[in-house]
C-alpha atoms as a PDB file:
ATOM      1  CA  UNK A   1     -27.343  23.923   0.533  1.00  0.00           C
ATOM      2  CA  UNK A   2     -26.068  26.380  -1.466  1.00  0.00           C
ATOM      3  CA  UNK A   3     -26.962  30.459  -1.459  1.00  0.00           C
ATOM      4  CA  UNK A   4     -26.569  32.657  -4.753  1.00  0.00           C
ATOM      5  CA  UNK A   5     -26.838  36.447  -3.882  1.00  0.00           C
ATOM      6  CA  UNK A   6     -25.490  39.693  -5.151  1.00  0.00           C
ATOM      7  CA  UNK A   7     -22.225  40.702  -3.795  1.00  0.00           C
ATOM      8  CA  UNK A   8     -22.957  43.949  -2.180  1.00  0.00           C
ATOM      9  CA  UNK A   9     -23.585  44.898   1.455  1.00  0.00           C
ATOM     10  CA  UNK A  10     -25.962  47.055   0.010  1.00  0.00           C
ATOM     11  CA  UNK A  11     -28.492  43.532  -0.421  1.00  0.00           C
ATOM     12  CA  UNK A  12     -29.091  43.726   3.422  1.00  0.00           C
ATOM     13  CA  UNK A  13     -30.576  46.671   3.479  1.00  0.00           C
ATOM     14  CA  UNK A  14     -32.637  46.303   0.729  1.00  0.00           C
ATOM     15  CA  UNK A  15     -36.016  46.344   2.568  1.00  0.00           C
ATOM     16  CA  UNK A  16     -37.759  48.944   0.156  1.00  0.00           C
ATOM     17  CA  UNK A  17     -39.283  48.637  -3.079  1.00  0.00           C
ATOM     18  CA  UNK A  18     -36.912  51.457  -4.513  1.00  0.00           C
ATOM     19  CA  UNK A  19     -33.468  49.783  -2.891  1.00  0.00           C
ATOM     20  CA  UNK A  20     -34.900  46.666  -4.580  1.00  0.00           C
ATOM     21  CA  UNK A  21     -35.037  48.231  -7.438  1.00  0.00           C
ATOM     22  CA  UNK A  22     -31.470  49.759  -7.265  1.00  0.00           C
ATOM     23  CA  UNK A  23     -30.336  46.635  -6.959  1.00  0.00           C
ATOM     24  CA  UNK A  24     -31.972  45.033  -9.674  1.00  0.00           C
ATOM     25  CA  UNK A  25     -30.935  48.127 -11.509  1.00  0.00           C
ATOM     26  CA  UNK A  26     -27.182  47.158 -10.803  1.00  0.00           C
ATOM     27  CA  UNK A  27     -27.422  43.606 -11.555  1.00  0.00           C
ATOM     28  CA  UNK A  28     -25.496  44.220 -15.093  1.00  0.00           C
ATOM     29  CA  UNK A  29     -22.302  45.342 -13.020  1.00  0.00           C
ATOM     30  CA  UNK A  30     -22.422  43.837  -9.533  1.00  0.00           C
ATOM     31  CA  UNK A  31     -21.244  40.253  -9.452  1.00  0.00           C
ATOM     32  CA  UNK A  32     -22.929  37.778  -8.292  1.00  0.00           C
ATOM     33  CA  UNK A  33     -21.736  35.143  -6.262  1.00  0.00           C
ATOM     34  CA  UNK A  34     -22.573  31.673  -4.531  1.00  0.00           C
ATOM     35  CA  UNK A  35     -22.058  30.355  -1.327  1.00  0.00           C
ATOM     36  CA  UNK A  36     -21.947  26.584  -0.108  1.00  0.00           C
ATOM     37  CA  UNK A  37     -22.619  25.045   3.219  1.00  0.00           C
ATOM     38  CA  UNK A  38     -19.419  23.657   4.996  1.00  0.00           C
ATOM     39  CA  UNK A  39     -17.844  20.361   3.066  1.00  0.00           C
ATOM     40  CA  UNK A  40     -15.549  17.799   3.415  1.00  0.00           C
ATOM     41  CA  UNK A  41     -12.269  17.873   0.549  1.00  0.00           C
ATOM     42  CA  UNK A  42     -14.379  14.941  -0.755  1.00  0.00           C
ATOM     43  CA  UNK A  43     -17.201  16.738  -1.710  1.00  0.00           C
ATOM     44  CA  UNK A  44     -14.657  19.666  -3.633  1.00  0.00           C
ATOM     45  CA  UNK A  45     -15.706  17.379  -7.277  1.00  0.00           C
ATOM     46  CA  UNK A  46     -19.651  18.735  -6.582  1.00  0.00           C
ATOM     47  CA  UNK A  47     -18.684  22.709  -6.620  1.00  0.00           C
ATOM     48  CA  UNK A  48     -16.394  22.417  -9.622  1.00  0.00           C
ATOM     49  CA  UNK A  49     -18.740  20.243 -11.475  1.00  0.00           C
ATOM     50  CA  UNK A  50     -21.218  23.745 -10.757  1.00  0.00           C
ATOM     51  CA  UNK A  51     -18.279  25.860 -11.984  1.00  0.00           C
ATOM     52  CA  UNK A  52     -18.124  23.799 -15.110  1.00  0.00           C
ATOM     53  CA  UNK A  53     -21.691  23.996 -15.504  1.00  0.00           C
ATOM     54  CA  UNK A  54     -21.121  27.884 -14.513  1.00  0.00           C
ATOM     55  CA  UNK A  55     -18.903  28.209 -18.053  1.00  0.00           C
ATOM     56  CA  UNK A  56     -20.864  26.610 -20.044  1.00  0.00           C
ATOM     57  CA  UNK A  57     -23.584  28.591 -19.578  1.00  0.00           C
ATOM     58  CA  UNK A  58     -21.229  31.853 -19.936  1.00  0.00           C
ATOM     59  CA  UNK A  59     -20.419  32.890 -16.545  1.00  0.00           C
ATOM     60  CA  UNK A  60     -16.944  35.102 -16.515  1.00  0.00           C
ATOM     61  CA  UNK A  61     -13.911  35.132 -14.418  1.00  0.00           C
ATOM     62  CA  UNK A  62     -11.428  37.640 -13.116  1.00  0.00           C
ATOM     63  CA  UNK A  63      -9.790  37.716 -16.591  1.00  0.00           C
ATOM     64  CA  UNK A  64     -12.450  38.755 -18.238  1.00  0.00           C
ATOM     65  CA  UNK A  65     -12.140  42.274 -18.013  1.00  0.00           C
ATOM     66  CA  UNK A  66     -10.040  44.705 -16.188  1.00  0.00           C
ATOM     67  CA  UNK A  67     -12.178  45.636 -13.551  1.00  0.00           C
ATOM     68  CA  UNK A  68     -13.981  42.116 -12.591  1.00  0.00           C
ATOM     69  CA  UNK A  69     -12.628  42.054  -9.121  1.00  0.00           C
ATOM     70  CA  UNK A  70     -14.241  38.564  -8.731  1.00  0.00           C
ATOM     71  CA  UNK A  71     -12.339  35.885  -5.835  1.00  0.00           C
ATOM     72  CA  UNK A  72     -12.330  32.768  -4.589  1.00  0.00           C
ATOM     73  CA  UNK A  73     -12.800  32.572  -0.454  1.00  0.00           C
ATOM     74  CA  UNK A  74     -12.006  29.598   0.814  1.00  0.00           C
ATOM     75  CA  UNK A  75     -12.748  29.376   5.265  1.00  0.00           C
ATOM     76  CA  UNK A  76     -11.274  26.359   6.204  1.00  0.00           C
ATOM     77  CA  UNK A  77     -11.739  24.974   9.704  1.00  0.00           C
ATOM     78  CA  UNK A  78      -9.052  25.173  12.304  1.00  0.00           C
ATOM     79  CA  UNK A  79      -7.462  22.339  13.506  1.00  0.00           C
ATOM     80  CA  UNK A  80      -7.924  24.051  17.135  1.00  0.00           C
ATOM     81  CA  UNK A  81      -8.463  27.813  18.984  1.00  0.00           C
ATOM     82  CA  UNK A  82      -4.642  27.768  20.710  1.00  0.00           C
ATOM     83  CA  UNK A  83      -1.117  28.837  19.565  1.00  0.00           C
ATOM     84  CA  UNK A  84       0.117  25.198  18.430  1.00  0.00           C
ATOM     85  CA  UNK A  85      -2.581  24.698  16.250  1.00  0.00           C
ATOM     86  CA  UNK A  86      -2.735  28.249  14.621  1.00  0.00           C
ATOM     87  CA  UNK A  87       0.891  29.976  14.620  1.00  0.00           C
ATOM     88  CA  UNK A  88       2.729  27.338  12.351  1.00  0.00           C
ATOM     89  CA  UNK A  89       0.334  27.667   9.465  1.00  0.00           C
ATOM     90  CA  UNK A  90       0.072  31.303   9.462  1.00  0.00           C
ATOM     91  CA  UNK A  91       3.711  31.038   9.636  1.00  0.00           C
ATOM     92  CA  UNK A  92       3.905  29.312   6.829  1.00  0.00           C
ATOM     93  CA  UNK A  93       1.792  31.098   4.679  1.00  0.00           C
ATOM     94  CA  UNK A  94       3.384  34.220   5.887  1.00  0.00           C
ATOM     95  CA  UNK A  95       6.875  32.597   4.411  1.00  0.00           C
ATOM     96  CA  UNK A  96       4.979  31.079   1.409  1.00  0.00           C
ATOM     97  CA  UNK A  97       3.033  34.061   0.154  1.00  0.00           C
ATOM     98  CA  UNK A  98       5.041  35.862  -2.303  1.00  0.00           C
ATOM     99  CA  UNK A  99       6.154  32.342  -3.625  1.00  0.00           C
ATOM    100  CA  UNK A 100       2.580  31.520  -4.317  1.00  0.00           C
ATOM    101  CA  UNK A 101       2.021  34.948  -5.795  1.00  0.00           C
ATOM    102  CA  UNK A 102       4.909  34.341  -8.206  1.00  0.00           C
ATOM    103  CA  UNK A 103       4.156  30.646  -9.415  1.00  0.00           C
ATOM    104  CA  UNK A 104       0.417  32.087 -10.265  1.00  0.00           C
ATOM    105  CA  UNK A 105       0.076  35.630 -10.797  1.00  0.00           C
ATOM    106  CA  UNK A 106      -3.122  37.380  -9.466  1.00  0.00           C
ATOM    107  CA  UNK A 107      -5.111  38.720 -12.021  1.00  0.00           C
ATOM    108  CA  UNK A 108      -4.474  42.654 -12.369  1.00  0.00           C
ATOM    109  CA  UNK A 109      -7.554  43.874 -11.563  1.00  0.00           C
ATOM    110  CA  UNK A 110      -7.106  41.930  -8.228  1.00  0.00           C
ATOM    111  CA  UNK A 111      -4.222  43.540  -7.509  1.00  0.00           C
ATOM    112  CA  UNK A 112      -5.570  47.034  -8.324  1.00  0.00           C
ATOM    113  CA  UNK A 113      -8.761  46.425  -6.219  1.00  0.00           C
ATOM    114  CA  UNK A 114      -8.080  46.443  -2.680  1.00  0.00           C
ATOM    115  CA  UNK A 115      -8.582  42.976  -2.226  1.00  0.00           C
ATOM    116  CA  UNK A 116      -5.433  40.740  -1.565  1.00  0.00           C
ATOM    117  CA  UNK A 117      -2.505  43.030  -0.533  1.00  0.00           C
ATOM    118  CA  UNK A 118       0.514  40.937   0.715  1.00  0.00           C
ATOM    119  CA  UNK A 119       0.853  41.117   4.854  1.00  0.00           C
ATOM    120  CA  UNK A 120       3.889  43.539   5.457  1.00  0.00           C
ATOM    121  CA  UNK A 121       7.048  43.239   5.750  1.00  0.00           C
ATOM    122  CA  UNK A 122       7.218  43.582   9.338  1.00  0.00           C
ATOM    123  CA  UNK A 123       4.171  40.975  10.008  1.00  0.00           C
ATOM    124  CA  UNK A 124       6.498  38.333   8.099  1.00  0.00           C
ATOM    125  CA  UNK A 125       9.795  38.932  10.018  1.00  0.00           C
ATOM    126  CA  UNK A 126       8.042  38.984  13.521  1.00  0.00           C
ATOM    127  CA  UNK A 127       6.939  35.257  12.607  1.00  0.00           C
ATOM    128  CA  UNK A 128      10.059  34.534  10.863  1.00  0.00           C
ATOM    129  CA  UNK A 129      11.685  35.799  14.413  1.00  0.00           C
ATOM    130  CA  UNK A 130      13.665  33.046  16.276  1.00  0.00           C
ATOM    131  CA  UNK A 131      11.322  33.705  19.186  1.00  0.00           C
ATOM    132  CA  UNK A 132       7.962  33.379  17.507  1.00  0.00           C
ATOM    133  CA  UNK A 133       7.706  29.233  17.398  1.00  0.00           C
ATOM    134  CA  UNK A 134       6.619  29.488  21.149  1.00  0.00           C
ATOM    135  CA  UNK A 135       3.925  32.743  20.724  1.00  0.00           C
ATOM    136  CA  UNK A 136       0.699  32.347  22.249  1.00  0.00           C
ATOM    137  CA  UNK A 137      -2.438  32.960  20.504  1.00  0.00           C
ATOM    138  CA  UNK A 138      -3.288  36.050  22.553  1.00  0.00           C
ATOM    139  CA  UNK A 139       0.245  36.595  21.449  1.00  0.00           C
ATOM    140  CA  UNK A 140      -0.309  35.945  18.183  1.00  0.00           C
ATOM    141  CA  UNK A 141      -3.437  38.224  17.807  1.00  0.00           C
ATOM    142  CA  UNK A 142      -1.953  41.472  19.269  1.00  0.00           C
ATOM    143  CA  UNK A 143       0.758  41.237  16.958  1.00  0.00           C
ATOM    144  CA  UNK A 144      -1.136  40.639  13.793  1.00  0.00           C
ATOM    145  CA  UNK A 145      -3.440  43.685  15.030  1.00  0.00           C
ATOM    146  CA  UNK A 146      -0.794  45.790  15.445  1.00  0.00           C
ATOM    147  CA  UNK A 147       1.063  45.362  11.971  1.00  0.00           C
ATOM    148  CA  UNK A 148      -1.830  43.946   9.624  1.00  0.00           C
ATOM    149  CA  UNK A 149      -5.484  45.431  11.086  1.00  0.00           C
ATOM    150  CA  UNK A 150      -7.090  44.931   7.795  1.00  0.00           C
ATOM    151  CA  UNK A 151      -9.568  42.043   5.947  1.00  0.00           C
ATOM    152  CA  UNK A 152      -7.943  42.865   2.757  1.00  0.00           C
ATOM    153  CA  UNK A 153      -5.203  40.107   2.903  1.00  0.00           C
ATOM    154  CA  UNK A 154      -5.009  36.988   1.082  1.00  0.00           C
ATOM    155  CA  UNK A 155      -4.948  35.553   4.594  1.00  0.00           C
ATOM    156  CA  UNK A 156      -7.286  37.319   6.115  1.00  0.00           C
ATOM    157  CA  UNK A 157      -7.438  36.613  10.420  1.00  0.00           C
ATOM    158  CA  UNK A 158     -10.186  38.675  12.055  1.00  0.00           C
ATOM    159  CA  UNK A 159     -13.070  36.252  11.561  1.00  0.00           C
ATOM    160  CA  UNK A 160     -10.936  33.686  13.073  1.00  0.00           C
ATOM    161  CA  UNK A 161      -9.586  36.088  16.130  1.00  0.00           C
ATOM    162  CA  UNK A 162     -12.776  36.996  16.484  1.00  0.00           C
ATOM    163  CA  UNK A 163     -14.357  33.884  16.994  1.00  0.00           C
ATOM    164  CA  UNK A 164     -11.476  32.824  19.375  1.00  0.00           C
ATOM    165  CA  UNK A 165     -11.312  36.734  21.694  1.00  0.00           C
ATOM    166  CA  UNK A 166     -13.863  38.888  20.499  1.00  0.00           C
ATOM    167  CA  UNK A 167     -13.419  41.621  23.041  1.00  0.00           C
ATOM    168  CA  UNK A 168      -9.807  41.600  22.153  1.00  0.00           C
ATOM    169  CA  UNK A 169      -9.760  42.281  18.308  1.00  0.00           C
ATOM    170  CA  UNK A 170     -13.104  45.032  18.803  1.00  0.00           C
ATOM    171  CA  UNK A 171     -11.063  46.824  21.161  1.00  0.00           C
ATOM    172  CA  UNK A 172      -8.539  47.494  18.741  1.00  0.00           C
ATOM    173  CA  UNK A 173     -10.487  47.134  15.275  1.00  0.00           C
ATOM    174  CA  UNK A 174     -13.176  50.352  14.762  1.00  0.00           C
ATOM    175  CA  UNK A 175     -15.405  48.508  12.475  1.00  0.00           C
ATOM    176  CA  UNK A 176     -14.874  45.381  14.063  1.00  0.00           C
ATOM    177  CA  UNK A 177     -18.471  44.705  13.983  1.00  0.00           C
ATOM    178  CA  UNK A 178     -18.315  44.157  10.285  1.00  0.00           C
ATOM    179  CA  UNK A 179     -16.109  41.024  10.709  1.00  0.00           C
ATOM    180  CA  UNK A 180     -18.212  37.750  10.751  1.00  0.00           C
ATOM    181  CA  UNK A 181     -16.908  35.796  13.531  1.00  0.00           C
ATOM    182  CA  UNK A 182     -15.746  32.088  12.175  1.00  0.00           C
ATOM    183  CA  UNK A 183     -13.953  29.227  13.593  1.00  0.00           C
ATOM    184  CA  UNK A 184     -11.691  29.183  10.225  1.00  0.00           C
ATOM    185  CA  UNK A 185      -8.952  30.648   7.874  1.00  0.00           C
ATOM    186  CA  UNK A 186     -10.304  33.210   5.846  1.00  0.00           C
ATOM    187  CA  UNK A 187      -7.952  32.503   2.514  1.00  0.00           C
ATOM    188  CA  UNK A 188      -8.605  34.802  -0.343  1.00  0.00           C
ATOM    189  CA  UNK A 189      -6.106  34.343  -2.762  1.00  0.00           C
ATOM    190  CA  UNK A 190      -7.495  33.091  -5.773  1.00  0.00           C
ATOM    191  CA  UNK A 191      -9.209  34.562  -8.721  1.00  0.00           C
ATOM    192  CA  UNK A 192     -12.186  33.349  -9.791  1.00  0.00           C
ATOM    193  CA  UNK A 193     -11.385  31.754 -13.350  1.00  0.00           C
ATOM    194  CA  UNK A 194     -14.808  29.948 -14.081  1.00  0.00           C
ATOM    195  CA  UNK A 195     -14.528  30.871 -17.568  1.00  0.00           C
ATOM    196  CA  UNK A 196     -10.970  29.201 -17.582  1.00  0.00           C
ATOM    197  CA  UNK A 197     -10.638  25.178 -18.560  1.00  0.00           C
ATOM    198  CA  UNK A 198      -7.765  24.613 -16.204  1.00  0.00           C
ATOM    199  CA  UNK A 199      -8.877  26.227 -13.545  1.00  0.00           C
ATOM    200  CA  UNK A 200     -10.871  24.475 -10.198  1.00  0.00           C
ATOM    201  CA  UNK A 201     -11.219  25.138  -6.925  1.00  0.00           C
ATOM    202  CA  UNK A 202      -9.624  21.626  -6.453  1.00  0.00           C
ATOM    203  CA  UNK A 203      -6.542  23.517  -7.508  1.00  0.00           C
ATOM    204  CA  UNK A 204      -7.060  25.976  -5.346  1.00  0.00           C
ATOM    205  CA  UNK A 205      -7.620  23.964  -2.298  1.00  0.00           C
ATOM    206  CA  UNK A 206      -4.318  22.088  -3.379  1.00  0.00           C
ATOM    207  CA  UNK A 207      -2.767  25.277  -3.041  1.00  0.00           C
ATOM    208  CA  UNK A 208      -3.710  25.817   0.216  1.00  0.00           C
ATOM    209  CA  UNK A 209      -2.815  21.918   1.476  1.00  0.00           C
ATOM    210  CA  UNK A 210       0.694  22.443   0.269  1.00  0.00           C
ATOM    211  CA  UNK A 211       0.594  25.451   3.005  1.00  0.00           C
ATOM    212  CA  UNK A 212      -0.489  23.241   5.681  1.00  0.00           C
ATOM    213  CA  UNK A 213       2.420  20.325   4.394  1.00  0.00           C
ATOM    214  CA  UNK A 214       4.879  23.434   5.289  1.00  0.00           C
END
């Protein structure tokens, strides 16, 4: 199944006839944007034959114009909830990151928007650290709240340390209630380049394997 919605929080609180009608009102500059059940890899060739279709009847990507913010979010399933099945991929991408952000730029309204900033400095040398290959995932968590307590990284955590120790990230999140609770990676890298020939989320997903292969 698939869901196609405007993306705005403001569409869940639209139970009047007037917010409905600020929202169709905004339609020409809010972007819309489709969500899929969960899939197998295999099943990657269905969405971008939709984002083909997509282009060619004139949807618009991130390069369009300087202020389309639009993404790609990818949540893909965790191989477990404990430390040896979390820490050395989010190592990984921690070490990968501005690598990947060099090979393909982000767009620069993506990196305007406060979307996709890098995880800090300090986030990447604690996991770099000689002691880190034996962290727990409580571990884990309370350092990653401590020096990155935000969704807007390209590897974004909460939903995922949420899911595993609710009561842990609300305690030290104050909005933690907006973060959707999810037994995955949150990976938000990507623009959204429907518009673009070359570009799939095949590639994108590629991306994120080569991750994992670290």
């Amino acid at each position: 199944d698939l869901k196609v919605m405007l993306d705005t929080a403001f569409r869940e609180k639209a139970d009047s006839h007037l917010a409905r009608l600020g929202l169709d009102w905004g339609r020409a500059v809010i972007p819309a944007e489709f969500v899929t059940d969960p899939i197998l890899p295999e099943d990657i060739a269905q969405v971008d034959e939709l984002c083909q279709n997509l282009r060619a009847a004139g949807a618009t990507g991130t390069r369009d114009g300087l202020l389309l913010g639009f993404g790609t979010h990818l949540n893909i399933a965790v191989a477990g909830l404990d430390g040896p099945s979390i820490l050395p991929t989010v190592r990984a991408f921690a070490l990968l990151e501005g690598w990947l952000r060099q090979r393909d730029p982000i767009d620069p309204a993506r990196r305007l928007l406060p979307f996709v900033d890098p995880y800090p400095t300090a986030l990447t040398d604690r996991l770099a650290a000689d002691d880190a290959a034996g962290l727990s995932l409580g571990r884990l968590m309370d350092i990653y709240l401590d020096l990155a307590p935000s969704r807007n990284h390209a590897l974004d955590l909460l939903p995922l340390f949420r899911h595993a120790d609710s009561e842990r990230v609300t305690s030290a999140l104050a909005h933690a209630e907006q973060v959707s609770p999810r037994p995955a990676y949150h990976y938000r890298l990507p623009d959204s380049r429907l518009d673009e020939a070359d570009w799939s989320i095949a590639y994108e997903w590629n991306r994120w394997c080569l991750v994992e292969r670290v």
